[in-house]
PDB file of N, CA and C in Angstrom:
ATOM      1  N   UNK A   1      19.513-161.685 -59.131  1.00  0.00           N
ATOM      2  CA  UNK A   1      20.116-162.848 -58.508  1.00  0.00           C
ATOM      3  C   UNK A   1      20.460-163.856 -59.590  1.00  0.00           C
ATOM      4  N   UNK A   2      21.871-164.420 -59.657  1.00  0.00           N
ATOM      5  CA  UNK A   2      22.022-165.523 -60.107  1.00  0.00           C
ATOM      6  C   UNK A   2      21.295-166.616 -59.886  1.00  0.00           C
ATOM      7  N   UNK A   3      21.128-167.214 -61.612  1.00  0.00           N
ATOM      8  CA  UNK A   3      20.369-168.470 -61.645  1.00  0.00           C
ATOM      9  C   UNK A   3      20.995-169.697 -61.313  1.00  0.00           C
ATOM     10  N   UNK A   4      22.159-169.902 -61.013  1.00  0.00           N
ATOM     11  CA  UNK A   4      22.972-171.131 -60.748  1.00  0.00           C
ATOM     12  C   UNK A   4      23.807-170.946 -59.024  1.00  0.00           C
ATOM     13  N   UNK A   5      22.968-169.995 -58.450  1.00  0.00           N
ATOM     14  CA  UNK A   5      23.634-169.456 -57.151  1.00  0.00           C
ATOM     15  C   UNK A   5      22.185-171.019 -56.466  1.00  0.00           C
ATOM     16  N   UNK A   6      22.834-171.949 -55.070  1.00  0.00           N
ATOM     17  CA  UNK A   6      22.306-172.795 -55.386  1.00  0.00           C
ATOM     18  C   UNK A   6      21.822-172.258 -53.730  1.00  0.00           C
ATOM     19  N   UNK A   7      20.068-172.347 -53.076  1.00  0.00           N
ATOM     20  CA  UNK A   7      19.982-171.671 -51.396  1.00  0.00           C
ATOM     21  C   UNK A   7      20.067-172.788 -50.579  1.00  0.00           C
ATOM     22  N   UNK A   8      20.292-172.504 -49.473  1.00  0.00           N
ATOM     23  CA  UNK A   8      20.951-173.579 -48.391  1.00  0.00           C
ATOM     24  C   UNK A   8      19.971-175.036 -48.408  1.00  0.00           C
ATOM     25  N   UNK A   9      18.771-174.901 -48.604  1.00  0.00           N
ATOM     26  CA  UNK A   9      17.948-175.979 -49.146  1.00  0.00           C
ATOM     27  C   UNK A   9      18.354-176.814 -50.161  1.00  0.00           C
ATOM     28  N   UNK A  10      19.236-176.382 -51.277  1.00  0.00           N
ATOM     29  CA  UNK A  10      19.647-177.328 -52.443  1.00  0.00           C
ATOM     30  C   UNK A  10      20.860-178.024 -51.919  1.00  0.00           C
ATOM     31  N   UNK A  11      21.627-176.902 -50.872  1.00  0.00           N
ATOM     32  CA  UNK A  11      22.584-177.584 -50.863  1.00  0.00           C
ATOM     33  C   UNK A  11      23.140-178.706 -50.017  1.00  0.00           C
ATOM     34  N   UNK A  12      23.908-179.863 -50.938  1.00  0.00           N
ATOM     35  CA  UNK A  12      24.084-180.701 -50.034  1.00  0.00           C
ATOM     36  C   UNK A  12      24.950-180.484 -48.630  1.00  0.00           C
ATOM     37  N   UNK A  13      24.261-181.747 -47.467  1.00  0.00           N
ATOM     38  CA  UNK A  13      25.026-181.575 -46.524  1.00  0.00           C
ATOM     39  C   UNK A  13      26.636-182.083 -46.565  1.00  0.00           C
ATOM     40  N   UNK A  14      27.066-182.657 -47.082  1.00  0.00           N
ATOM     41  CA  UNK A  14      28.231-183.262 -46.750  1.00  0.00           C
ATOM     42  C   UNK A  14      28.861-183.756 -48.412  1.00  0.00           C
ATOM     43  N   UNK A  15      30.099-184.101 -48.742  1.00  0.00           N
ATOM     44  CA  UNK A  15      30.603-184.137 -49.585  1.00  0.00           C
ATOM     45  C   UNK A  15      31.222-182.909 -50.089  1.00  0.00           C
ATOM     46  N   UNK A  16      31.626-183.568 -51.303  1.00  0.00           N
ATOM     47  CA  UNK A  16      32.626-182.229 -52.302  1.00  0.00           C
ATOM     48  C   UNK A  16      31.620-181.188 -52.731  1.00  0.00           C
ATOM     49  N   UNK A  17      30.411-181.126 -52.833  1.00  0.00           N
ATOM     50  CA  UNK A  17      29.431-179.966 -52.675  1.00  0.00           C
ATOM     51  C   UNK A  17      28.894-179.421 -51.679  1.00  0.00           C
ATOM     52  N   UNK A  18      29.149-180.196 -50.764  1.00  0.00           N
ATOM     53  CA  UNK A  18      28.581-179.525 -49.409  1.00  0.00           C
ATOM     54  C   UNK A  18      28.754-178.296 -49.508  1.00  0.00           C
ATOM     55  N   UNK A  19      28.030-178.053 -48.263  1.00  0.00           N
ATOM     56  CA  UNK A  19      28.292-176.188 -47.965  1.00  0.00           C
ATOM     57  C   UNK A  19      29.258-176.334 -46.703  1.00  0.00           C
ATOM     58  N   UNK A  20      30.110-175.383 -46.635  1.00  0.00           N
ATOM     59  CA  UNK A  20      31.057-175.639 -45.868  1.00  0.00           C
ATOM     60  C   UNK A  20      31.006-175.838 -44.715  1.00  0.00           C
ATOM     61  N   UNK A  21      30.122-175.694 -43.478  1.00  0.00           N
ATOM     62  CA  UNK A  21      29.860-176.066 -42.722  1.00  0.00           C
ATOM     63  C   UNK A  21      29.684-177.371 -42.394  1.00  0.00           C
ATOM     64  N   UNK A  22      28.744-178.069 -43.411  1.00  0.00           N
ATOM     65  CA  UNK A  22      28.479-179.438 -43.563  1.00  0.00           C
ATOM     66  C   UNK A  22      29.489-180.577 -43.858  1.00  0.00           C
ATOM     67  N   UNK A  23      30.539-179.935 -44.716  1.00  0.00           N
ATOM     68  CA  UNK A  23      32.009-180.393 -44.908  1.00  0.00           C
ATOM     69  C   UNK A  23      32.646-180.398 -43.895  1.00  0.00           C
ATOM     70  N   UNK A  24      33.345-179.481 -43.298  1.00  0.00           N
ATOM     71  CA  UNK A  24      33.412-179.352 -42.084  1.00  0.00           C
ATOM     72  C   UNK A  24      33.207-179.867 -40.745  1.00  0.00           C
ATOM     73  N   UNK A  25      31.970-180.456 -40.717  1.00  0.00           N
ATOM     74  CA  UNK A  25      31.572-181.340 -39.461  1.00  0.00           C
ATOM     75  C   UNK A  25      31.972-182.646 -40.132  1.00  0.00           C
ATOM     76  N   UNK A  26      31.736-183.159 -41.471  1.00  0.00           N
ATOM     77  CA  UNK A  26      31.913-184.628 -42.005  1.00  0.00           C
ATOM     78  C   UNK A  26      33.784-184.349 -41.728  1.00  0.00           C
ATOM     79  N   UNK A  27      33.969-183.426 -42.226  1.00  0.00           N
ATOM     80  CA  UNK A  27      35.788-183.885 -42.152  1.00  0.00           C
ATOM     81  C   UNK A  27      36.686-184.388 -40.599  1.00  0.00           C
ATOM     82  N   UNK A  28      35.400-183.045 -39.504  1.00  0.00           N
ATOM     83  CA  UNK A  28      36.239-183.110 -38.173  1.00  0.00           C
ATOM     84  C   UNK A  28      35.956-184.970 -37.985  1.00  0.00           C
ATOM     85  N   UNK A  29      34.207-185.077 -38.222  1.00  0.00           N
ATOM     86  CA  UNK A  29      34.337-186.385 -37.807  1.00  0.00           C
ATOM     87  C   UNK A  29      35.122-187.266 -38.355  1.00  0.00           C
ATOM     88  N   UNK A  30      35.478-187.473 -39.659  1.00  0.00           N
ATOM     89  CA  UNK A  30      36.572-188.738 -40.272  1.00  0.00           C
ATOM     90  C   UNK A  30      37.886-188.312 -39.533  1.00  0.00           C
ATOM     91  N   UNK A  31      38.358-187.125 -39.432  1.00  0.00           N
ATOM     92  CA  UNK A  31      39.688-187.059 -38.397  1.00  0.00           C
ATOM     93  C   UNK A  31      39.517-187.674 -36.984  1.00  0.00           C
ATOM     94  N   UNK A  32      38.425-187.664 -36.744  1.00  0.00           N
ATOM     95  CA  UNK A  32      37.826-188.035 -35.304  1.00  0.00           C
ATOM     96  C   UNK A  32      38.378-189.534 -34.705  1.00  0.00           C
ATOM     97  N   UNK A  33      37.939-190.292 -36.141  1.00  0.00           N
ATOM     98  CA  UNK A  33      37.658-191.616 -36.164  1.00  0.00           C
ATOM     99  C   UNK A  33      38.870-192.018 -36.536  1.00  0.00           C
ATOM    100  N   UNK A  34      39.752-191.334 -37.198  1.00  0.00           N
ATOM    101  CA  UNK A  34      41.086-191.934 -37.437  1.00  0.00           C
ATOM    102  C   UNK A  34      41.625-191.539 -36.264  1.00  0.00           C
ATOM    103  N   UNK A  35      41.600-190.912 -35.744  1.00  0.00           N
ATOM    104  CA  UNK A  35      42.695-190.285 -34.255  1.00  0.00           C
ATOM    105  C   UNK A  35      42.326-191.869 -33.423  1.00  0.00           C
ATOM    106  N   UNK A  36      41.199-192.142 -33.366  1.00  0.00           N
ATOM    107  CA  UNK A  36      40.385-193.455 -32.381  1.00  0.00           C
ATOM    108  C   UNK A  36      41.136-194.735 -32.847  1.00  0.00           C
ATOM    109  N   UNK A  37      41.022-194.850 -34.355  1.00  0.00           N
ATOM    110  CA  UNK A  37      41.512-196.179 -34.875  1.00  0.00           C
ATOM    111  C   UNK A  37      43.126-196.025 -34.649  1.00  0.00           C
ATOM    112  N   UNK A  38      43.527-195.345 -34.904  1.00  0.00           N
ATOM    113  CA  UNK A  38      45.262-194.964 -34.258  1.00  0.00           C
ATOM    114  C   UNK A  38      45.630-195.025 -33.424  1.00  0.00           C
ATOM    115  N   UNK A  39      45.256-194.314 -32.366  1.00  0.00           N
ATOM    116  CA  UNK A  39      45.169-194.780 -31.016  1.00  0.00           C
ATOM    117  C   UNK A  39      45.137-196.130 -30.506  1.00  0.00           C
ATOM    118  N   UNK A  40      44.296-196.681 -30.698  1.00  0.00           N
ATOM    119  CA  UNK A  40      44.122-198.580 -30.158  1.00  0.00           C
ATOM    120  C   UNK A  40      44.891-199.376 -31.594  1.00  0.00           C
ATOM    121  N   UNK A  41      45.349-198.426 -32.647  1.00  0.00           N
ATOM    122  CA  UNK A  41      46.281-199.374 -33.255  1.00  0.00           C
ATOM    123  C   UNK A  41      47.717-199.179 -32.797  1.00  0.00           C
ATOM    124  N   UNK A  42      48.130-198.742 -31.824  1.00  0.00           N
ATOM    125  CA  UNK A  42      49.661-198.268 -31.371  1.00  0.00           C
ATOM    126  C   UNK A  42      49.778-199.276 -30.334  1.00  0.00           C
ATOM    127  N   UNK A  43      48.686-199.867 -29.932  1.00  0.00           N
ATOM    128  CA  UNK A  43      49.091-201.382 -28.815  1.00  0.00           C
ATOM    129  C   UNK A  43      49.649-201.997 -29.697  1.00  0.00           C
ATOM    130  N   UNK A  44      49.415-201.985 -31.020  1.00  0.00           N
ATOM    131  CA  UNK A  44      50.060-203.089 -31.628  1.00  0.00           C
ATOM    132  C   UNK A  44      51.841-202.739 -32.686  1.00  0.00           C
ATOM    133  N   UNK A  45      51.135-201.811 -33.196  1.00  0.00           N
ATOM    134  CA  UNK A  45      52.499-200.828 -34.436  1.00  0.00           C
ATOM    135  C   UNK A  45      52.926-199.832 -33.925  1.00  0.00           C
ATOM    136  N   UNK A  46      53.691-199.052 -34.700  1.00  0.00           N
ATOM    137  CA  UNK A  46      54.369-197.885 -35.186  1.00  0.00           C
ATOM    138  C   UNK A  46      53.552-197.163 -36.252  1.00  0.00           C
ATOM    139  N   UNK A  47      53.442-196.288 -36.322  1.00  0.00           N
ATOM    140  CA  UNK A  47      52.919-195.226 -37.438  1.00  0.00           C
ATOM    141  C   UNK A  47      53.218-195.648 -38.715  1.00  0.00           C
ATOM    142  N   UNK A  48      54.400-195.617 -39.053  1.00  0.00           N
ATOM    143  CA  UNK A  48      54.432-196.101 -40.484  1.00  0.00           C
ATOM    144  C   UNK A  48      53.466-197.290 -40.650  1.00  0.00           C
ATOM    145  N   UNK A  49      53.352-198.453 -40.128  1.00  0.00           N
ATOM    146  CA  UNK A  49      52.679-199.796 -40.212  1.00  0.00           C
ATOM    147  C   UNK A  49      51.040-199.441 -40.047  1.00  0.00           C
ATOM    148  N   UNK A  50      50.547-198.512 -39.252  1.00  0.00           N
ATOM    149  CA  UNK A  50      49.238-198.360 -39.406  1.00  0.00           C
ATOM    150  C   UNK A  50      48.763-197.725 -40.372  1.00  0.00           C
ATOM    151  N   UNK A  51      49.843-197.069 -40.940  1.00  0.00           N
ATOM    152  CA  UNK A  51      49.298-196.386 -42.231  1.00  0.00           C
ATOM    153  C   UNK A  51      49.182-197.095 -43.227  1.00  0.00           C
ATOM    154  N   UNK A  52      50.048-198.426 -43.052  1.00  0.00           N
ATOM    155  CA  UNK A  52      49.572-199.526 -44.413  1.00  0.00           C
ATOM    156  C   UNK A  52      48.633-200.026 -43.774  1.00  0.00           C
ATOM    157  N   UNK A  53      48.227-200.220 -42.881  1.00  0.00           N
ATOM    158  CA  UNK A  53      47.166-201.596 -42.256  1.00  0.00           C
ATOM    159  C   UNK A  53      45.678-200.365 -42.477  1.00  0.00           C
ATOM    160  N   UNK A  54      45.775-198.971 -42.662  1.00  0.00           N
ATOM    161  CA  UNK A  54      44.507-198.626 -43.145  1.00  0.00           C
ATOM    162  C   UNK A  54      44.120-197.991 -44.316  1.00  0.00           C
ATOM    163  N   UNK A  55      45.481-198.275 -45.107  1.00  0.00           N
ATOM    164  CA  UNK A  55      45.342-198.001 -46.594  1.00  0.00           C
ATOM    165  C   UNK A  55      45.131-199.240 -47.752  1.00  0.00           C
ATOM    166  N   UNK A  56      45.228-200.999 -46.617  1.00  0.00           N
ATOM    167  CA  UNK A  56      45.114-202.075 -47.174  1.00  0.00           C
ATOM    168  C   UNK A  56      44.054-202.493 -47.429  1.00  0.00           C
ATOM    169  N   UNK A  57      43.593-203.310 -48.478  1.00  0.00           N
ATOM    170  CA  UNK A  57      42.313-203.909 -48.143  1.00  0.00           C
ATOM    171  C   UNK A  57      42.583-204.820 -47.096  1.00  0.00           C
ATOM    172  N   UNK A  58      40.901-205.151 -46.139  1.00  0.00           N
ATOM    173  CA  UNK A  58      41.238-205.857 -45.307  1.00  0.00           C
ATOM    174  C   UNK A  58      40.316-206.811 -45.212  1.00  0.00           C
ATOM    175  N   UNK A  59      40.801-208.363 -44.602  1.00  0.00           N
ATOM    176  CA  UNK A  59      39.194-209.078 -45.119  1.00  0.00           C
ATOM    177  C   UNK A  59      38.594-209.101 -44.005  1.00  0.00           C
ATOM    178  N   UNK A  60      38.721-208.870 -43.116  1.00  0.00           N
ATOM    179  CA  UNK A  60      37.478-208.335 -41.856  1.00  0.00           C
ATOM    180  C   UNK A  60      37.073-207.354 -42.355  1.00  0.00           C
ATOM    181  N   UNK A  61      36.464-206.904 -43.408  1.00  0.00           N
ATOM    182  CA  UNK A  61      36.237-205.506 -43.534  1.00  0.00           C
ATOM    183  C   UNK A  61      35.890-206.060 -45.323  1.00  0.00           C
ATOM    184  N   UNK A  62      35.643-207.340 -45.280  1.00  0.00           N
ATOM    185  CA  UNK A  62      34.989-207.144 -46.808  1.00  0.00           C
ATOM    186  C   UNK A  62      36.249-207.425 -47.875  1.00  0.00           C
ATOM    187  N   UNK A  63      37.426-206.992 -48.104  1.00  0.00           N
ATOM    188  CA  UNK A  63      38.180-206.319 -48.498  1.00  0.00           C
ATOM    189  C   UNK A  63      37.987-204.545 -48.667  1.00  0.00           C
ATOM    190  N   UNK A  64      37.113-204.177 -47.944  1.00  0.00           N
ATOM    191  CA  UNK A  64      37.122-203.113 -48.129  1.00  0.00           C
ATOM    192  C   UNK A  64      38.836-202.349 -47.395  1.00  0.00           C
ATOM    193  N   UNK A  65      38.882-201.197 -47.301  1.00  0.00           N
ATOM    194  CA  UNK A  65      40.398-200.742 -46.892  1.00  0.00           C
ATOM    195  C   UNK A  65      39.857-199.887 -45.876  1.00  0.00           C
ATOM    196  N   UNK A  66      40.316-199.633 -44.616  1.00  0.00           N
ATOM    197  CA  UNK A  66      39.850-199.395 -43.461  1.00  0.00           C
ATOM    198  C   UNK A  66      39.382-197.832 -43.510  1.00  0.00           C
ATOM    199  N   UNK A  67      40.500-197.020 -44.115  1.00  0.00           N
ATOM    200  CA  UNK A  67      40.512-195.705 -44.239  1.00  0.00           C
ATOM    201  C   UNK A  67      38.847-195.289 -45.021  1.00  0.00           C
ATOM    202  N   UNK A  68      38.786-196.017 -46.070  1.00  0.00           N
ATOM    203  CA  UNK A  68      37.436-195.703 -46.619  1.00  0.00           C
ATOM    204  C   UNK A  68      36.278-196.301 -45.838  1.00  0.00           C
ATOM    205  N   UNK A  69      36.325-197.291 -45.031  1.00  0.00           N
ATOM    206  CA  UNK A  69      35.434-197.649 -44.350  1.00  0.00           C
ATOM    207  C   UNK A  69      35.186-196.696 -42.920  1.00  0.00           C
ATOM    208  N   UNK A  70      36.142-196.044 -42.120  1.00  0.00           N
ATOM    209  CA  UNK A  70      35.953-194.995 -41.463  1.00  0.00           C
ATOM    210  C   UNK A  70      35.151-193.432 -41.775  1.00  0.00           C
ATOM    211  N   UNK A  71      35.131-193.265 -43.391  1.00  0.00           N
ATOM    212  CA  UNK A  71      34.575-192.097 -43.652  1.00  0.00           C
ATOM    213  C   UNK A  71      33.259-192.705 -44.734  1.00  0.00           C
ATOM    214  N   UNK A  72      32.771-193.799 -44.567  1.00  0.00           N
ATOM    215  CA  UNK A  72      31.352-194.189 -45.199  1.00  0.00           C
ATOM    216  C   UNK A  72      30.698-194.743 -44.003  1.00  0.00           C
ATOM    217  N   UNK A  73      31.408-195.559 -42.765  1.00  0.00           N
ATOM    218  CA  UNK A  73      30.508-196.023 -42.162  1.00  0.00           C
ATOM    219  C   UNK A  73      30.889-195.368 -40.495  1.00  0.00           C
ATOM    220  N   UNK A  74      31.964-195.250 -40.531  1.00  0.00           N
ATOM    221  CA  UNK A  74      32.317-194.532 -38.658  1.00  0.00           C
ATOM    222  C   UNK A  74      33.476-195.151 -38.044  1.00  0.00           C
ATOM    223  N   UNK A  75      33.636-195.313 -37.070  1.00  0.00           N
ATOM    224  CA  UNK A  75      34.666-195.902 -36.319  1.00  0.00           C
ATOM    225  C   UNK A  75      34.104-197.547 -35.999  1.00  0.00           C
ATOM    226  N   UNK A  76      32.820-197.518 -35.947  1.00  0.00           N
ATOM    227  CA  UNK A  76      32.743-199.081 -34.783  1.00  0.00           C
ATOM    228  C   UNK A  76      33.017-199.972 -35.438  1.00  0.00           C
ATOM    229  N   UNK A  77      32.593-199.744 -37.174  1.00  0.00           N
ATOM    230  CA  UNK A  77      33.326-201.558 -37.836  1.00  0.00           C
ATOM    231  C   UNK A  77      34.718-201.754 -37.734  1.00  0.00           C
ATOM    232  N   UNK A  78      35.081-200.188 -37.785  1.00  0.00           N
ATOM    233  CA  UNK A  78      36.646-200.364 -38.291  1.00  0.00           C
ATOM    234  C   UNK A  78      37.355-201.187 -36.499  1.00  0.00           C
ATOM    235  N   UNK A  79      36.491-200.546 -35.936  1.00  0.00           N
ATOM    236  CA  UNK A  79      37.378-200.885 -34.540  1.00  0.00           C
ATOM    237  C   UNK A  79      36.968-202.805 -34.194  1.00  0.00           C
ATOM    238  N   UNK A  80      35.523-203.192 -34.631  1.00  0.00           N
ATOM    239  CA  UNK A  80      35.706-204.569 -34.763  1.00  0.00           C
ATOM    240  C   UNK A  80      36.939-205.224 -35.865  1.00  0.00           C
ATOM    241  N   UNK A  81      37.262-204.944 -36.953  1.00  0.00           N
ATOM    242  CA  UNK A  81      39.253-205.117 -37.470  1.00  0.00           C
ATOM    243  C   UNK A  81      40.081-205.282 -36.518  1.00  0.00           C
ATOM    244  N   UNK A  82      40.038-204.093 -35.970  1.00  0.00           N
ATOM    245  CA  UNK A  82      40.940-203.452 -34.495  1.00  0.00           C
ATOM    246  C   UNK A  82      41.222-204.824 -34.051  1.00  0.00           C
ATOM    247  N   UNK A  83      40.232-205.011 -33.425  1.00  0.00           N
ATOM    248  CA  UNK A  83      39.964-206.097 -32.229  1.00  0.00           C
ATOM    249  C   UNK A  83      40.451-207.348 -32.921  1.00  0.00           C
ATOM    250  N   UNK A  84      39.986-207.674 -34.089  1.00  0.00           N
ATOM    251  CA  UNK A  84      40.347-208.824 -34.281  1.00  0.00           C
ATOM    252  C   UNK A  84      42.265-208.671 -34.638  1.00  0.00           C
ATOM    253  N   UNK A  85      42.273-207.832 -34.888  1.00  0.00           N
ATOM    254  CA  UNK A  85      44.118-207.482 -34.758  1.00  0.00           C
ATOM    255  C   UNK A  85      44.330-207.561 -33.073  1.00  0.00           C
ATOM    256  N   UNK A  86      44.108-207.123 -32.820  1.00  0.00           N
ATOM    257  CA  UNK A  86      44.340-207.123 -31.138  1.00  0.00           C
ATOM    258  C   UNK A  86      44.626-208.628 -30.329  1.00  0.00           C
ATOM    259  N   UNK A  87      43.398-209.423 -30.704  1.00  0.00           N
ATOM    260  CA  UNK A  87      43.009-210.763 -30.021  1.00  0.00           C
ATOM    261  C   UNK A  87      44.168-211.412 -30.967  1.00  0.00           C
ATOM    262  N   UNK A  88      45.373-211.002 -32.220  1.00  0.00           N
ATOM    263  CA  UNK A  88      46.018-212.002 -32.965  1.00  0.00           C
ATOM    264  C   UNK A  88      45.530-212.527 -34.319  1.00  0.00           C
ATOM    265  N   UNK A  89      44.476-211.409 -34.937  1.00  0.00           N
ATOM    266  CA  UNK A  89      44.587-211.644 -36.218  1.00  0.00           C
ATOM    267  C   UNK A  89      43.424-212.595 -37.104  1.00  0.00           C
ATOM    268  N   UNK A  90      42.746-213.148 -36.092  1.00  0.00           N
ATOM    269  CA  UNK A  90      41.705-214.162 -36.599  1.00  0.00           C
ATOM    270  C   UNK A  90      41.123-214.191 -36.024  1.00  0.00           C
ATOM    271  N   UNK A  91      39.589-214.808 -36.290  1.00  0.00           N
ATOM    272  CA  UNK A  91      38.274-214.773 -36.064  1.00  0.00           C
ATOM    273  C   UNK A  91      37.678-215.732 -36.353  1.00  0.00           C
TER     274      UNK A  91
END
């Protein structure tokens, strides 16, 4: 047996090492969460425009940029943004 062959115990769940399974469930979920944030962003845009509004930094969100905040933390912060886009932008 290879010494650098790594057993399902070493390996990580999720990320660019994951084992594919574990990748796999992290990826369906970030598609998950963008299908959600897209969805309740079409009351407001067009596709092209949500794709800048979650590739921007945003300051409800830290300056963080929405897209990365959907695949570190989930859908619910990103969808408090949402909302404050929704209600007109301020808070």
């Amino acid at each position: 047996m290879s010494g650098d062959r790594k057993t399902s115990a070493e390996s990580p769940a999720f990320g660019d090492d994951a084992a594919p399974p574990g990748r796999e469930i992290g990826e369906q979920s970030v598609a998950r969460d963008i299908a959600t944030a897209r969805a309740r962003l079409r009351e407001l845009w067009t596709d092209p425009v949500i794709d800048v509004w979650l590739t921007s930094p945003n300051a409800h969100l830290s300056g963080a940029r929405p897209i990365d905040v959907l695949g570190l933390n989930g859908v619910e912060t990103v969808m408090g943004a949402i909302d404050v886009e929704v209600a007109g932008g301020s808070a």
